[in-house]
C-alpha atoms as a PDB file:
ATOM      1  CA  UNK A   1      10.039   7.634 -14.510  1.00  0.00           C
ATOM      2  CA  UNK A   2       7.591   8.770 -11.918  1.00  0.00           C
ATOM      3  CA  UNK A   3       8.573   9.588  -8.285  1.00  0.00           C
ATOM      4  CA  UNK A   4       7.880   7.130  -5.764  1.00  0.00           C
ATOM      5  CA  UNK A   5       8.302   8.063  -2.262  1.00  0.00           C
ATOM      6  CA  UNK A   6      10.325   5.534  -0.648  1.00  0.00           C
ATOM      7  CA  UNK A   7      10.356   5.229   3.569  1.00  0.00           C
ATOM      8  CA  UNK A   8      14.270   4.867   4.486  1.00  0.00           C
ATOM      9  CA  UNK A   9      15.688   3.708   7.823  1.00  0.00           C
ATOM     10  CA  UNK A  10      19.170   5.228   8.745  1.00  0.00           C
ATOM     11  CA  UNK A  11      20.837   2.877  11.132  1.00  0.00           C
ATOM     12  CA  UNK A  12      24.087   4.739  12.915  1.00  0.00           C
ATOM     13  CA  UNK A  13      26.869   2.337  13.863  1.00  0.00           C
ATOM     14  CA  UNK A  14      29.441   2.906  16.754  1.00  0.00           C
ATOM     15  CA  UNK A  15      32.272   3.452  14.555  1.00  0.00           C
ATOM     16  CA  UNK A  16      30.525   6.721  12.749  1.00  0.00           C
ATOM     17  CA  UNK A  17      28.967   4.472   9.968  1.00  0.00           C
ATOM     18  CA  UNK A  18      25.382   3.705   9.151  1.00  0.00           C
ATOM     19  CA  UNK A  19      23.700   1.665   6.968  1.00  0.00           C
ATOM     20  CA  UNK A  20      20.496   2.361   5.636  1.00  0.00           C
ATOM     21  CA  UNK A  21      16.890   0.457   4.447  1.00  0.00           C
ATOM     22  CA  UNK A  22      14.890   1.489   1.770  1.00  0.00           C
ATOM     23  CA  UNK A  23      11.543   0.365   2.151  1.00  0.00           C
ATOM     24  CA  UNK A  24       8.742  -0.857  -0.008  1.00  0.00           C
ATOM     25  CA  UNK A  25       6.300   2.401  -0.772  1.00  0.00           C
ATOM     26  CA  UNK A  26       3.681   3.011   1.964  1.00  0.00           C
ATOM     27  CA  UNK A  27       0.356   1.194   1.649  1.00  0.00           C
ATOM     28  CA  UNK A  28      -1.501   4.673   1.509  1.00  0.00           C
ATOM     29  CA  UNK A  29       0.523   5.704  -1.501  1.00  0.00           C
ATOM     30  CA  UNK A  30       0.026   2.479  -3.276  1.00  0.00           C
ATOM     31  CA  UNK A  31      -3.425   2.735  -2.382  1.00  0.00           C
ATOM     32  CA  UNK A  32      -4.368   5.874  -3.931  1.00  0.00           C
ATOM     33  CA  UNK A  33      -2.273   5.265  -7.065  1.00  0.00           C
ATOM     34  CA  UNK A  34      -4.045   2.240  -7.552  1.00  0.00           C
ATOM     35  CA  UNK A  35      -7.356   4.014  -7.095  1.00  0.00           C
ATOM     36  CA  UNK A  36      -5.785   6.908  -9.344  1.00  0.00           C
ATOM     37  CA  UNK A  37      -6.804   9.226  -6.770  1.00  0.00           C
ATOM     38  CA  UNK A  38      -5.046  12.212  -5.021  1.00  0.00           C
ATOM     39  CA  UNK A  39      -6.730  11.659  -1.409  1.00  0.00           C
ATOM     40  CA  UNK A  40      -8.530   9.612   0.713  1.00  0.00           C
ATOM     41  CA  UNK A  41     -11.659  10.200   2.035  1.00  0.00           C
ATOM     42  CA  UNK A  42     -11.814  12.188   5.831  1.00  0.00           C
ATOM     43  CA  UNK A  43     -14.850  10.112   6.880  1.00  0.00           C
ATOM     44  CA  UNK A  44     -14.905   6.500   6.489  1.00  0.00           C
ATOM     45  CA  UNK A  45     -18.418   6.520   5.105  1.00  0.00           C
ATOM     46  CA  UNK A  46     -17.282   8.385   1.902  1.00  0.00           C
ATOM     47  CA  UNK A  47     -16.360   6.492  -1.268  1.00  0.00           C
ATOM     48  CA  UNK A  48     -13.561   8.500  -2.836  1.00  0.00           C
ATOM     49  CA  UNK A  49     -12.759   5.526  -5.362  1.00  0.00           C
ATOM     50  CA  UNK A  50     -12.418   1.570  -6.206  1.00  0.00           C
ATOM     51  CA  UNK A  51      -9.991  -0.838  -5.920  1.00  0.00           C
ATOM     52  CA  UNK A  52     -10.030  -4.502  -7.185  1.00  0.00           C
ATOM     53  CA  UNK A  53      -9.592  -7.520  -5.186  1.00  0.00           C
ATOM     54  CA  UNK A  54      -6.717  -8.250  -7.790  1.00  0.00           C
ATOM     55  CA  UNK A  55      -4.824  -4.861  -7.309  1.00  0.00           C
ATOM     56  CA  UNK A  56      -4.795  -5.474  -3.452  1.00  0.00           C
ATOM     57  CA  UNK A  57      -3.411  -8.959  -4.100  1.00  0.00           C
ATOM     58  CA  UNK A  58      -0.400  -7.302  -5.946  1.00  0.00           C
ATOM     59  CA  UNK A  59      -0.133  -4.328  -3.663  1.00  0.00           C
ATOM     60  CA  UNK A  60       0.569  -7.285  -1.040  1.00  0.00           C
ATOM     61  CA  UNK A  61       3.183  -8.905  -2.981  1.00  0.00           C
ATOM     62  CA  UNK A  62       5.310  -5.276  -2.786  1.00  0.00           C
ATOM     63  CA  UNK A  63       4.485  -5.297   0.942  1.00  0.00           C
ATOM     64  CA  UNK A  64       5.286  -8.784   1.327  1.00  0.00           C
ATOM     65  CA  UNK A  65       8.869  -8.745   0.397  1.00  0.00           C
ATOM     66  CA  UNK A  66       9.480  -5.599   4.096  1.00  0.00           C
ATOM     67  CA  UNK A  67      11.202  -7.279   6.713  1.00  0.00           C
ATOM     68  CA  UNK A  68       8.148  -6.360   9.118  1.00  0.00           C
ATOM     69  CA  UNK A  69       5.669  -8.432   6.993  1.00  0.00           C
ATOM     70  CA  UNK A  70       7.612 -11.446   5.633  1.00  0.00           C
ATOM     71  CA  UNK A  71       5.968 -13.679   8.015  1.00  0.00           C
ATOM     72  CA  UNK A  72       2.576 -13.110   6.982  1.00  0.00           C
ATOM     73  CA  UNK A  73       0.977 -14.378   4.246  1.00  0.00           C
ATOM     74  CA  UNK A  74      -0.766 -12.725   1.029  1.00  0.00           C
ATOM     75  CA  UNK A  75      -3.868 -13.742   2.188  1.00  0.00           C
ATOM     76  CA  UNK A  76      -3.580 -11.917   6.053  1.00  0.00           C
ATOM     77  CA  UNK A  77      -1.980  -9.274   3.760  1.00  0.00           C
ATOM     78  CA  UNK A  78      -4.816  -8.584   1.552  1.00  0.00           C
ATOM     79  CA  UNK A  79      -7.219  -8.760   4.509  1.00  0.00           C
ATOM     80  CA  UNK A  80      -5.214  -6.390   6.388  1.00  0.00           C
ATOM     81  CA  UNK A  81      -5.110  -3.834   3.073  1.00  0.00           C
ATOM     82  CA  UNK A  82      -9.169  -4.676   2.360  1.00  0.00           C
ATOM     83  CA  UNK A  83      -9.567  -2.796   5.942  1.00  0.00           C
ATOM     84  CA  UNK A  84      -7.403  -0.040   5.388  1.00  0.00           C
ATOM     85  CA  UNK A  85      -8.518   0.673   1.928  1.00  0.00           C
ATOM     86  CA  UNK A  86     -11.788   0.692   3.470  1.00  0.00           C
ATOM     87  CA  UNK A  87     -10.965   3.088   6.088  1.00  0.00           C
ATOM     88  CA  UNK A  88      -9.485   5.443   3.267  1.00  0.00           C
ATOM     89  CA  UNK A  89     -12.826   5.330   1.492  1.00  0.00           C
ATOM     90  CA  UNK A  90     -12.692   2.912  -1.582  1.00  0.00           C
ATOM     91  CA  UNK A  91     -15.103   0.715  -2.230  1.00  0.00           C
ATOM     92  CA  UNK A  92     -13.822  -3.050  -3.060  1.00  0.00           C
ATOM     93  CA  UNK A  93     -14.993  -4.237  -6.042  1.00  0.00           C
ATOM     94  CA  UNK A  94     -14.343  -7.921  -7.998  1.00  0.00           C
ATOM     95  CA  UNK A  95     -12.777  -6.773 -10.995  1.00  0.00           C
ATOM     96  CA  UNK A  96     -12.103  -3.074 -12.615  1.00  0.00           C
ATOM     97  CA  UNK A  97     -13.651  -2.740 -16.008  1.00  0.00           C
ATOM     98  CA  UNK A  98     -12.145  -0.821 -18.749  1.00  0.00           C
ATOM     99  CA  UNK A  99     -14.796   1.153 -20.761  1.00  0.00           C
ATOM    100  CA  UNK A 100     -18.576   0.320 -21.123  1.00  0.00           C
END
């Protein structure tokens, strides 16, 4: 099995507990695998890759289900990952196609 990176919150309690949150894998992360690329691009005008339409969709189901982003819906969420897979350099595209 691969390794994922996973964000965690540690939440100390008064009585020298904690509990802890493991997060959904950063957007950046998702992004790139997606893209199956290693980095994004340093200026925005660069196209390091593509991502499809349908792979953001999904990639905002994952984020979907954090606590931070259950109130928005997969359409805001897609919109919100078009712009920052933008900003990381891929180009949007329809639909991926698999050899020629």
């Amino acid at each position: 099995m691969p390794e994922i990176p996973l964000p965690v919150v540690v939440l100390p309690n008064k009585d020298r507990t904690f509990s802890f949150q493991v997060k959904s894998p950063t957007t950046t992360y998702l992004l790139k695998k997606c893209a199956g690329v290693e980095s994004g691009s340093a200026k925005k005008t660069d196209i390091v890759g593509e991502i499809s339409v349908q792979q953001l969709y999904e990639i905002a189901k994952v984020k979907q289900r954090d606590e931070n982003n259950q109130h928005l819906g997969l359409f805001e969420l897609t919109k919100t990952l078009t712009s920052v897979a933008r900003g990381m350099g891929f180009k949007i595209v329809k639909q991926n196609f698999v050899g020629k």
